[in-house]
C-alpha atoms as a PDB file:
ATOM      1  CA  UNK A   1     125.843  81.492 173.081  1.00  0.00           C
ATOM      2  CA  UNK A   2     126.438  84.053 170.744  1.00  0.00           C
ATOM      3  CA  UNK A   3     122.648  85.220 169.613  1.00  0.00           C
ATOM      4  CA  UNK A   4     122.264  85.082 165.197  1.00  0.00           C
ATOM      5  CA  UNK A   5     125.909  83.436 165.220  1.00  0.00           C
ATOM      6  CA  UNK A   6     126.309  81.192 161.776  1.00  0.00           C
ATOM      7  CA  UNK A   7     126.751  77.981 162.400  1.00  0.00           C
ATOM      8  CA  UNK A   8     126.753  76.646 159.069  1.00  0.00           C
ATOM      9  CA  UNK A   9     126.091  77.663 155.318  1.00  0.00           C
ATOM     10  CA  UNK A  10     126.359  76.365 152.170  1.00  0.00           C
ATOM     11  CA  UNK A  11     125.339  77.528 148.870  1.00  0.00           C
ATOM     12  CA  UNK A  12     121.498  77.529 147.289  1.00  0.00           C
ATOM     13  CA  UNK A  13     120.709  75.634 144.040  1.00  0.00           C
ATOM     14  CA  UNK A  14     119.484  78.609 142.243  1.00  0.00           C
ATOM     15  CA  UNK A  15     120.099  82.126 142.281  1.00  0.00           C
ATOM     16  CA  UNK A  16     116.606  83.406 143.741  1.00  0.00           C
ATOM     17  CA  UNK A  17     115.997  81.696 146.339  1.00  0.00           C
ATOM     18  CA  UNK A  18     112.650  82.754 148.384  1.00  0.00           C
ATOM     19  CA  UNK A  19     110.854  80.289 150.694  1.00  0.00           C
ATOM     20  CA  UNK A  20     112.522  77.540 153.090  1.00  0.00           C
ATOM     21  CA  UNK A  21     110.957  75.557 155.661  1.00  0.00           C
ATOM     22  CA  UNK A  22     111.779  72.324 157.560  1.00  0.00           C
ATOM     23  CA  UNK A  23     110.159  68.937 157.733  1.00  0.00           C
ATOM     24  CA  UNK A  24     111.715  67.393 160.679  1.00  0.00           C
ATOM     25  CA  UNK A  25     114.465  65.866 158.683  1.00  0.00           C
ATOM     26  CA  UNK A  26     115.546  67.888 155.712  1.00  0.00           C
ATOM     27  CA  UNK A  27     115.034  71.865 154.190  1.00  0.00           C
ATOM     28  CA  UNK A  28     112.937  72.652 151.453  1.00  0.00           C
ATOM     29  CA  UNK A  29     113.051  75.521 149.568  1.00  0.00           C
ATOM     30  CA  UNK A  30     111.235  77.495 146.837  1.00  0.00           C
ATOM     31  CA  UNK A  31     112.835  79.820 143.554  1.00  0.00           C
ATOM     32  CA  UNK A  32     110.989  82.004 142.131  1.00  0.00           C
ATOM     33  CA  UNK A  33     113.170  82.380 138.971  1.00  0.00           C
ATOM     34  CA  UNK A  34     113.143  78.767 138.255  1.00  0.00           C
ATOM     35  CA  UNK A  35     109.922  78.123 140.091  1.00  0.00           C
ATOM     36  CA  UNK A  36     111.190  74.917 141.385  1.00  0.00           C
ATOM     37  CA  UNK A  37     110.918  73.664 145.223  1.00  0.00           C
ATOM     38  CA  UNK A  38     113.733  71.821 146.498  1.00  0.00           C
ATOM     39  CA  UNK A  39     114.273  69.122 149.084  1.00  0.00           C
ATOM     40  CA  UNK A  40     117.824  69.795 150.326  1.00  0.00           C
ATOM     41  CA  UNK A  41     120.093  68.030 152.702  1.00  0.00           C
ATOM     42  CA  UNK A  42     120.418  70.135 155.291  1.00  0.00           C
ATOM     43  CA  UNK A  43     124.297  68.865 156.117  1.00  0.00           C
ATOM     44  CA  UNK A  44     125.361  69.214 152.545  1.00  0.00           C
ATOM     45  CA  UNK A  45     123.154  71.274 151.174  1.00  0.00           C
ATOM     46  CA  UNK A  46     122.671  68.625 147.880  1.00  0.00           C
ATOM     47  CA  UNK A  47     119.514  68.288 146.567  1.00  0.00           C
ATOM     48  CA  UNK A  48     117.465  65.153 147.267  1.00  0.00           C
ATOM     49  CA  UNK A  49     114.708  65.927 144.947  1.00  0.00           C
ATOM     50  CA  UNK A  50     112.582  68.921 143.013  1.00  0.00           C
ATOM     51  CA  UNK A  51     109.509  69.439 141.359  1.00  0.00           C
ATOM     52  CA  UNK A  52     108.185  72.317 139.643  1.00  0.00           C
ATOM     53  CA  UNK A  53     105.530  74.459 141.661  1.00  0.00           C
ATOM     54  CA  UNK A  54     101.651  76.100 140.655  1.00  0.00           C
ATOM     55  CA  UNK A  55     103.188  79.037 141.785  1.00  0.00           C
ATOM     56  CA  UNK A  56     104.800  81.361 138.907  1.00  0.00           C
ATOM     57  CA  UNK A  57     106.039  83.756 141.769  1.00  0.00           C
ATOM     58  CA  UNK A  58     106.496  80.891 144.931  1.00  0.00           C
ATOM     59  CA  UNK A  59     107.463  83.664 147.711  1.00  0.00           C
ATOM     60  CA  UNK A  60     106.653  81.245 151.151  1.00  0.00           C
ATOM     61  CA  UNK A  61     107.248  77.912 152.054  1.00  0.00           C
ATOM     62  CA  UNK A  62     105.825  75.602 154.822  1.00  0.00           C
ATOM     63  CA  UNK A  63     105.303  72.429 156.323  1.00  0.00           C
ATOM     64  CA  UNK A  64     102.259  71.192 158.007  1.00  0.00           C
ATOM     65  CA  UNK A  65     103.493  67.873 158.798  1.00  0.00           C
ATOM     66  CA  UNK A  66     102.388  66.366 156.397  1.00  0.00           C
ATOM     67  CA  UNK A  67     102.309  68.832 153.161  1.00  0.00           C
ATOM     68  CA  UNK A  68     103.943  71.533 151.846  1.00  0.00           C
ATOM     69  CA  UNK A  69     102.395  74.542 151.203  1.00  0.00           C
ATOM     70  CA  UNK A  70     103.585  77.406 149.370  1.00  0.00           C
ATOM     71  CA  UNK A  71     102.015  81.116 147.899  1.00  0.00           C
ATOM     72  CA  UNK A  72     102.079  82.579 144.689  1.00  0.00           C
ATOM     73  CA  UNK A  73     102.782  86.637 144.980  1.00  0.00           C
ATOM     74  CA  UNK A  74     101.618  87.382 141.530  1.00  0.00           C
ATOM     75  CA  UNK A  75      98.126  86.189 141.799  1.00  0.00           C
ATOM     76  CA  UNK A  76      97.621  85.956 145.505  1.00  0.00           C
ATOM     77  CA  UNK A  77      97.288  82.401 146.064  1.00  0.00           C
ATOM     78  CA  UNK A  78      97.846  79.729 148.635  1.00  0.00           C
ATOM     79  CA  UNK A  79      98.403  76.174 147.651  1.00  0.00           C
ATOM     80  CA  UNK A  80      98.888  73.320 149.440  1.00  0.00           C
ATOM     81  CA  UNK A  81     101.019  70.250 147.603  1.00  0.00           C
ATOM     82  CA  UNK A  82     101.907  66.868 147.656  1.00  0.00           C
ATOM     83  CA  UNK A  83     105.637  66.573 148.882  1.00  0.00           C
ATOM     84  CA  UNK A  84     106.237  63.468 146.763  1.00  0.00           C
ATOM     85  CA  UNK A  85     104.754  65.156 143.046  1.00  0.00           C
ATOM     86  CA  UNK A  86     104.301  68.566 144.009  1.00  0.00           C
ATOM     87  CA  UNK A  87     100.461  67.235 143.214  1.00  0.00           C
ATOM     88  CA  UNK A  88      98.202  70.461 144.269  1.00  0.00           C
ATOM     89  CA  UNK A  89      95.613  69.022 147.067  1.00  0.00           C
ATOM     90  CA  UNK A  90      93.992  72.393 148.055  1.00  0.00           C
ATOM     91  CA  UNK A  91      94.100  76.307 147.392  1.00  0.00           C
ATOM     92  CA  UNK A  92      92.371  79.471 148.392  1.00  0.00           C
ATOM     93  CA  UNK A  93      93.313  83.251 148.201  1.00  0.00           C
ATOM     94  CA  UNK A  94      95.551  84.780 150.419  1.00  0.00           C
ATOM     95  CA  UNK A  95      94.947  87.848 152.011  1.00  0.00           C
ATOM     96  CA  UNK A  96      96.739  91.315 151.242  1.00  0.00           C
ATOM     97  CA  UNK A  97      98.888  91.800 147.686  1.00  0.00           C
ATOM     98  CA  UNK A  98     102.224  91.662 148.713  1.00  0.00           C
ATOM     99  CA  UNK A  99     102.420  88.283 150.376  1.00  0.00           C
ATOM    100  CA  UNK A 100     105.501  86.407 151.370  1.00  0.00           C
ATOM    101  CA  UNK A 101     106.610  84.383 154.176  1.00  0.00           C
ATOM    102  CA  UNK A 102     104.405  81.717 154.936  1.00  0.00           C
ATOM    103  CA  UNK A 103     104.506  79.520 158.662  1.00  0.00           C
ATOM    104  CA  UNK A 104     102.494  76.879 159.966  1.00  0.00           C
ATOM    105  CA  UNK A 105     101.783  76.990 163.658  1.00  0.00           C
ATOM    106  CA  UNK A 106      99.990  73.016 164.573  1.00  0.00           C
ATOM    107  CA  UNK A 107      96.515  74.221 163.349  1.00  0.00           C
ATOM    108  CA  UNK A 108      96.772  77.452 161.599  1.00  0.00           C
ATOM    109  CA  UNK A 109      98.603  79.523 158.769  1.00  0.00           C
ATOM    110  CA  UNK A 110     100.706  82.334 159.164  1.00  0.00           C
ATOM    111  CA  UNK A 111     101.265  84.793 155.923  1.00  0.00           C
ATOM    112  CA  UNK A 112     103.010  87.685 156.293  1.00  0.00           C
ATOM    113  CA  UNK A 113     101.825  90.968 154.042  1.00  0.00           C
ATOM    114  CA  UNK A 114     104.968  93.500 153.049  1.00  0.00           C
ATOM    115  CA  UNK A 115     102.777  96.496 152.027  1.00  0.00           C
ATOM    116  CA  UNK A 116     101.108  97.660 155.043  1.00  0.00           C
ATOM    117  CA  UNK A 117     103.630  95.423 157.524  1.00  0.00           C
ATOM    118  CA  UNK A 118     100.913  93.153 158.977  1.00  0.00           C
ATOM    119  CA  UNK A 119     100.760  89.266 159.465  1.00  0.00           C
ATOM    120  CA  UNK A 120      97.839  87.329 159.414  1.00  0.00           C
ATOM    121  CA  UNK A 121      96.666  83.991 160.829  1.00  0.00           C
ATOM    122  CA  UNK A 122      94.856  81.946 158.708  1.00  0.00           C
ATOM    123  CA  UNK A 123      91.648  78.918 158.764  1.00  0.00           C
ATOM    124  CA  UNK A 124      93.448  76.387 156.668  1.00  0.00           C
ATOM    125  CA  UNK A 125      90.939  74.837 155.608  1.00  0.00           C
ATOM    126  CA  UNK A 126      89.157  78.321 154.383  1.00  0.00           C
ATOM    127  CA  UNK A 127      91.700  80.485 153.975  1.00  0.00           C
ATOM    128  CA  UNK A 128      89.645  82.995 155.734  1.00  0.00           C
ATOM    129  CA  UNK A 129      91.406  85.343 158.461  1.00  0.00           C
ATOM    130  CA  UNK A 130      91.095  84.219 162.516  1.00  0.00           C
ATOM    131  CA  UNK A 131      93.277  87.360 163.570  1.00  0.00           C
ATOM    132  CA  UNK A 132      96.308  89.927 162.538  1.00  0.00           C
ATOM    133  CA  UNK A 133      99.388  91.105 164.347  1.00  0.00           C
ATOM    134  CA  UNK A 134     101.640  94.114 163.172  1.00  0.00           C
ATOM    135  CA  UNK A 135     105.281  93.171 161.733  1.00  0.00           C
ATOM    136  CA  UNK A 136     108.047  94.109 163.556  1.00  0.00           C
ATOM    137  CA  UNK A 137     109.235  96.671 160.669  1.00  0.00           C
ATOM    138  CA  UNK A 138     108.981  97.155 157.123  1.00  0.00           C
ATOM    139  CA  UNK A 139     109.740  94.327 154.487  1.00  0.00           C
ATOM    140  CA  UNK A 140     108.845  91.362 156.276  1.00  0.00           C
ATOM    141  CA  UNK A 141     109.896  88.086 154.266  1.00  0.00           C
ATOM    142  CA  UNK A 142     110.418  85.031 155.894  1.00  0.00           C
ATOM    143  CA  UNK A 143     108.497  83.396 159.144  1.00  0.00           C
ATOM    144  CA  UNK A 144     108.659  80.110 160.947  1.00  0.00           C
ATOM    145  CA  UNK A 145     107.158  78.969 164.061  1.00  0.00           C
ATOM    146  CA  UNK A 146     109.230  77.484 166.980  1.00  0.00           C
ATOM    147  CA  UNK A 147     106.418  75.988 168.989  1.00  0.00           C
ATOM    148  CA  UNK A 148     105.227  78.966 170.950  1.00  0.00           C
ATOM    149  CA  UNK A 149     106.065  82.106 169.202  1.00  0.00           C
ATOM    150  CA  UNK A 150     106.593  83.345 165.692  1.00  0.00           C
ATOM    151  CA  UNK A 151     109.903  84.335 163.912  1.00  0.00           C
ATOM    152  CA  UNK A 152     109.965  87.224 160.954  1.00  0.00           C
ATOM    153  CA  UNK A 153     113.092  88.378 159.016  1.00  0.00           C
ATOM    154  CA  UNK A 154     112.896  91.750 157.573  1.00  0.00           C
ATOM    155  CA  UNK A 155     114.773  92.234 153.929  1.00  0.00           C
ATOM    156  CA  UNK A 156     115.156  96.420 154.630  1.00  0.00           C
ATOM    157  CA  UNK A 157     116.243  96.218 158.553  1.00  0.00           C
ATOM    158  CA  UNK A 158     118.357  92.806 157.231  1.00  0.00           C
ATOM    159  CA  UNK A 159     117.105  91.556 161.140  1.00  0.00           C
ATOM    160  CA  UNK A 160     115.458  88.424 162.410  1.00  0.00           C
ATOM    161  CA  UNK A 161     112.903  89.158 165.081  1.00  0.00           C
ATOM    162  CA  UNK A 162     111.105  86.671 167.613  1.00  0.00           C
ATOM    163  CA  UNK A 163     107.847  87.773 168.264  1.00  0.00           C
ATOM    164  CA  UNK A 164     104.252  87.213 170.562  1.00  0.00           C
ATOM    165  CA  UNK A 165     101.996  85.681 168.258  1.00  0.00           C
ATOM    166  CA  UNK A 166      99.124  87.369 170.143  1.00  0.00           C
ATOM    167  CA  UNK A 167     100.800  90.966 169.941  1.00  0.00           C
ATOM    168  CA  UNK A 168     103.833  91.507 167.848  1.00  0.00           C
ATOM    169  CA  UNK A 169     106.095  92.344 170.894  1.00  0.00           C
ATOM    170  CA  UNK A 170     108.926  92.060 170.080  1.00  0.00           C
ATOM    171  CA  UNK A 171     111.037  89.072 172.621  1.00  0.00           C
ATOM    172  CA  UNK A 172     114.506  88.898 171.072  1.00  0.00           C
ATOM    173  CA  UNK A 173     116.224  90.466 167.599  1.00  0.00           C
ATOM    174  CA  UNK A 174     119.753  89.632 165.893  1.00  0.00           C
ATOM    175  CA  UNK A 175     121.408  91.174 162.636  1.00  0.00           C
ATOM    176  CA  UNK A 176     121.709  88.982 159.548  1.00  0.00           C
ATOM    177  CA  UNK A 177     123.463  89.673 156.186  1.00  0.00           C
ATOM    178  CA  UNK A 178     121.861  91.697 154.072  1.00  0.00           C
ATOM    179  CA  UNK A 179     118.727  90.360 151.682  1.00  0.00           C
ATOM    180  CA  UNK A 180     117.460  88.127 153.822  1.00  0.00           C
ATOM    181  CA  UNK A 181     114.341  85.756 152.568  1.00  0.00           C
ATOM    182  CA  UNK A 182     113.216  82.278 154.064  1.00  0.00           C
ATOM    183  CA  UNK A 183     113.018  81.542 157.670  1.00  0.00           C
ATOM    184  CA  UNK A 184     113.158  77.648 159.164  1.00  0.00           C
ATOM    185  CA  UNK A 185     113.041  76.570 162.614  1.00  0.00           C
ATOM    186  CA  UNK A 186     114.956  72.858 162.759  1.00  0.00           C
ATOM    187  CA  UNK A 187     113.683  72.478 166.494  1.00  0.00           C
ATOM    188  CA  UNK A 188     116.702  74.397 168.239  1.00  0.00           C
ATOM    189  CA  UNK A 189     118.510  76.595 165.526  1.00  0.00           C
ATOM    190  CA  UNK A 190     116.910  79.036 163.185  1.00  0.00           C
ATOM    191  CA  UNK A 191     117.555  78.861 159.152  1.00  0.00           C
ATOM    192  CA  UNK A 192     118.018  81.815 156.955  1.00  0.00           C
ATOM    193  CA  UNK A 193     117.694  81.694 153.009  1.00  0.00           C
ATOM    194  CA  UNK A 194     119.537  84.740 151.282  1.00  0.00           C
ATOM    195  CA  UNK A 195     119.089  85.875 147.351  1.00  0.00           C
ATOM    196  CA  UNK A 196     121.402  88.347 147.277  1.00  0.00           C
ATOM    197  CA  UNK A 197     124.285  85.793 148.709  1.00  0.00           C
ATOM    198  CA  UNK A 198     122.765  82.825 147.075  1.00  0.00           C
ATOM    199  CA  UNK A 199     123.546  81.093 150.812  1.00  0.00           C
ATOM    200  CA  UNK A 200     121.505  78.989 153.410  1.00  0.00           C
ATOM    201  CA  UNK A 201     122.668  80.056 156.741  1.00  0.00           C
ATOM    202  CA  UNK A 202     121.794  78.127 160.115  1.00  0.00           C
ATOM    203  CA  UNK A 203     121.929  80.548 163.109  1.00  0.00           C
ATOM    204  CA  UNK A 204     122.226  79.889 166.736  1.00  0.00           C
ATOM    205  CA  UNK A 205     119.492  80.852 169.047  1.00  0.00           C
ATOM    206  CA  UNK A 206     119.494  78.597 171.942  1.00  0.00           C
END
């Protein structure tokens, strides 16, 4: 196993792409210049279906199983949407003013905040803050959640960084291509969405 190794790519559907998460059978993925969220197949890379999000700046992207939800960087909010419409069910202000990855860990949110390099854990149902854990380094974008510990990719560093979701420590790093946005965890690979290569890569990790 070659740690961060691309084992696939293909190309986005729009040119500035933020957000991606996974749903146990396909990608999704948010734009803010178009402000659409995508279904994609994650084998092609074709897009199954799209609807337009609340979110005039959609920055994260995540699924709770059951809903998406995704935040809005310009006015600091966190919705949570019908997959099928894009329908908003729920919404509440996120913390911080720089917000963008968003994860979802079985019972909580995760938001990551780029300004003063912290990421918070979040009451879903009240959007309040349970607890916060520094970022690895500056610029933190994307996070996902593989079922015990957190993943954050940093846009300045251009790294991908598994961390304790208790601490921060950092467990295990690997280099990406520069610009780096969206995280995904698929179950046994990590996903990377880039806006400055317009390119969904799938990296190995196990």
């Amino acid at each position: 196993m070659t740690l961060g190794r691309v084992i696939t790519s293909f190309a986005t559907p729009d040119v500035n792409s933020r957000g991606l998460t996974w749903d146990g059978r396909c990608l999704w993925l948010c734009d803010e210049g178009t402000n659409l969220i995508y279904q994609l197949d994650p084998y092609t890379g074709n897009v199954i279906t799209s609807f337009l999000s609340p979110s005039t700046a959609p920055r994260g992207l995540t699924w709770d199983g059951r809903c998406l939800w995704v935040n809005d960087n310009d006015i600091d909010i966190i919705y949570q949407l019908q997959p099928d419409t894009g329908a908003v069910i729920t919404s509440f202000a996120s913390p911080g003013v720089e917000s963008t990855g968003l994860t979802w860990d079985g019972r909580c949110l995760w938001i990551a905040e780029s300004i003063i390099d912290l990421i918070y854990q979040l009451d879903p149902y009240t959007g309040n803050m349970i607890t916060s854990i520094p970022a690895p380094s500056a610029e933190s974008r994307g996070l996902t959640w593989d079922g015990r510990c957190l993943w954050v990719c940093d846009n300045a560093a251009n790294m991908v960084y598994q961390i304790q979701p208790d601490t921060g420590d950092v467990i295990v790093s690997f280099a990406v291509v520069a610009n780096p946005w969206g995280l995904a965890w698929d179950g046994r690979q990590i996903w990377s969405s880039n806006y400055t290569t317009n390119m969904i890569y799938q990296h190995e990790v196990n």
